[in-house]
C-alpha atoms as a PDB file:
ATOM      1  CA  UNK A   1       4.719  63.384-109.110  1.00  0.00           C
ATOM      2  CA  UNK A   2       2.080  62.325-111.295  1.00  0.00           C
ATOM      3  CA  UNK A   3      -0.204  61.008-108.531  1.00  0.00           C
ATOM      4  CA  UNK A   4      -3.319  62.273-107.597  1.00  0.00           C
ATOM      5  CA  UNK A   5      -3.801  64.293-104.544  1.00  0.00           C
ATOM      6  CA  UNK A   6      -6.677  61.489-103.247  1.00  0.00           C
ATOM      7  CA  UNK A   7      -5.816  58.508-100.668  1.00  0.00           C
ATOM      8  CA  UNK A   8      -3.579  56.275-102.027  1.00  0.00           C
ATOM      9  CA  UNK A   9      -5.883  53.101-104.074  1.00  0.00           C
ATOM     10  CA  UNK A  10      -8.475  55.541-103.843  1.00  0.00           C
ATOM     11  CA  UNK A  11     -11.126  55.208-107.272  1.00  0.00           C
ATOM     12  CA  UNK A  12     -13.161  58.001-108.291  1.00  0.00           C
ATOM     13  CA  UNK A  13     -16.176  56.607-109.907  1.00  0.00           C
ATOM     14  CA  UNK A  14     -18.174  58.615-112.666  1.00  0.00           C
ATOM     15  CA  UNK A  15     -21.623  60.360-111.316  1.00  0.00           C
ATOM     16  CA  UNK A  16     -24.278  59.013-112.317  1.00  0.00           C
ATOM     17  CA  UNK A  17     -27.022  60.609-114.913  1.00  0.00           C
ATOM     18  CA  UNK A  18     -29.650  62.856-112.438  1.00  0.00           C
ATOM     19  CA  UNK A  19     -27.542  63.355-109.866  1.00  0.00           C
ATOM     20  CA  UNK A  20     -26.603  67.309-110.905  1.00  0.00           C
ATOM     21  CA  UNK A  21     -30.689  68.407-109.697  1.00  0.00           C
ATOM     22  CA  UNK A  22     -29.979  70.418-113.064  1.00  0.00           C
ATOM     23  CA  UNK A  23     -28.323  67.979-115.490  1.00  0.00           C
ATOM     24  CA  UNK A  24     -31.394  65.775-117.663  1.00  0.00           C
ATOM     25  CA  UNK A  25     -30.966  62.998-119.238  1.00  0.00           C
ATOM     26  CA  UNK A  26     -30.524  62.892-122.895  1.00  0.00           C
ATOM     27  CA  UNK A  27     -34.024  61.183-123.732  1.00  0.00           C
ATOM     28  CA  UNK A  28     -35.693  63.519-121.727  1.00  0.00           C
ATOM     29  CA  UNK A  29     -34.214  66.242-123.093  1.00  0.00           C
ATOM     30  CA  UNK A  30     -35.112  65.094-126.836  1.00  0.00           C
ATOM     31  CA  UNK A  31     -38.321  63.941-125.538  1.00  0.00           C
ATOM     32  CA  UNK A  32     -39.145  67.831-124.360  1.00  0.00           C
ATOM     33  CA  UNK A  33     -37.862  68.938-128.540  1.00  0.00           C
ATOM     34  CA  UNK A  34     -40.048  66.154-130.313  1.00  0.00           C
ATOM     35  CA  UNK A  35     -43.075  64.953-128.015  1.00  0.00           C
ATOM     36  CA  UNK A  36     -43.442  61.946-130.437  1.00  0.00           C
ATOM     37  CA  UNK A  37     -39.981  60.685-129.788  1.00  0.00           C
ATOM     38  CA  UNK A  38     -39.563  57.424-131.169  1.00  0.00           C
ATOM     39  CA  UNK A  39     -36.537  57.289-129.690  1.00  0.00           C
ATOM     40  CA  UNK A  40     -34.044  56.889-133.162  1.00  0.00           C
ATOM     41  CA  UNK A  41     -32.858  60.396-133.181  1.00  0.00           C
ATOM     42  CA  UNK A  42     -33.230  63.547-131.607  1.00  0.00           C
ATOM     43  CA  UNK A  43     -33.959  65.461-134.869  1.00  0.00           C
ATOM     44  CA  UNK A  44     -37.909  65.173-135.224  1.00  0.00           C
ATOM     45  CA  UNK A  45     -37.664  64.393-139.231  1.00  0.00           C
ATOM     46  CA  UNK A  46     -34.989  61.849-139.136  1.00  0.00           C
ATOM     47  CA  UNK A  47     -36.661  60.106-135.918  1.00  0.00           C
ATOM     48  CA  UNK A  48     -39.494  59.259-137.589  1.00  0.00           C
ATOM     49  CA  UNK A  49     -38.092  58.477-141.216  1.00  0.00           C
ATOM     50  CA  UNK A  50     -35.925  56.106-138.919  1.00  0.00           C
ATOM     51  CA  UNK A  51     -38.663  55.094-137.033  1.00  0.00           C
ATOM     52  CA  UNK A  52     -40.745  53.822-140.637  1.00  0.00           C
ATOM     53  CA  UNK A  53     -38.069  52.383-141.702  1.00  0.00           C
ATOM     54  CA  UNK A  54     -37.383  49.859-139.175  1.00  0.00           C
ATOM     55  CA  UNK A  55     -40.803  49.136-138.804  1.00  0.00           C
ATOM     56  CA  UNK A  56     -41.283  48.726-142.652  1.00  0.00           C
ATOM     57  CA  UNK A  57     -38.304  45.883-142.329  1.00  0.00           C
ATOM     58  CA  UNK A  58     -39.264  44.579-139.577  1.00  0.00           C
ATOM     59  CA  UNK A  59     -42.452  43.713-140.468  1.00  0.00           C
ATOM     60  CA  UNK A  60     -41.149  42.726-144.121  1.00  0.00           C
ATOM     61  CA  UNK A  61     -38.846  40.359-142.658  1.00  0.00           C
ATOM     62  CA  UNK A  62     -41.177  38.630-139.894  1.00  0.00           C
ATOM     63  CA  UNK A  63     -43.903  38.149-143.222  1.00  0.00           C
ATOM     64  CA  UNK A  64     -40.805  37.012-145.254  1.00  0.00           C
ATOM     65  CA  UNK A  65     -39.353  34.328-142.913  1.00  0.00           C
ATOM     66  CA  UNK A  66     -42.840  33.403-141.157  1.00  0.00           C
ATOM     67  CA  UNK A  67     -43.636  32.598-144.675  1.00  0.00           C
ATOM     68  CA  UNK A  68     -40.845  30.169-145.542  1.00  0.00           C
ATOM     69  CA  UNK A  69     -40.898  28.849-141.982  1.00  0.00           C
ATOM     70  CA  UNK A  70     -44.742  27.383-143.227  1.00  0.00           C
ATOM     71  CA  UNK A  71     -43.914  26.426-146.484  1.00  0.00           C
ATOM     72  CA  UNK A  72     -41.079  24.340-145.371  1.00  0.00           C
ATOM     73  CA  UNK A  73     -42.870  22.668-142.263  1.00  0.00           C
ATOM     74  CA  UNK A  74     -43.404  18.921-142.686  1.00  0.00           C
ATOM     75  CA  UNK A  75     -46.896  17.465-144.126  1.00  0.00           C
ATOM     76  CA  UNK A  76     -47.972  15.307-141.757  1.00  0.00           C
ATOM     77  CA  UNK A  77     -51.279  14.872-143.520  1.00  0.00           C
END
């Protein structure tokens, strides 16, 4: 009782994504909703609000740091 009806030490592994001909992946399937998928969200609105904000702090924080990073550097002169 309690066993499974498989050969004994046998594993059943999970299938992997594509191998149902008509299961998609995820991305693709967000990718057909939103054609500009950024890929942050599949709602369209909050993809790309997600999408500027990142960026926005990204770029703030490489200007930020690469700033200090050259103020701080020796003089050798």
């Amino acid at each position: 009782r309690g066993r499974s009806a498989g050969a004994a030490g046998a594993l059943t592994l999970p299938r992997p994504l594509g191998a149902d001909p008509h299961e998609e992946e995820p991305m693709a399937v967000a990718q057909k909703k939103n054609p500009d998928y950024h890929g942050f969200s599949a709602d369209p609105d909050v993809d790309v609000l997600n999408m500027r904000a990142v960026f926005f702090a990204g770029v703030s924080v490489a200007i930020v740091l690469g700033s200090v990073f050259l103020h701080y550097l020796p003089d050798y002169g």
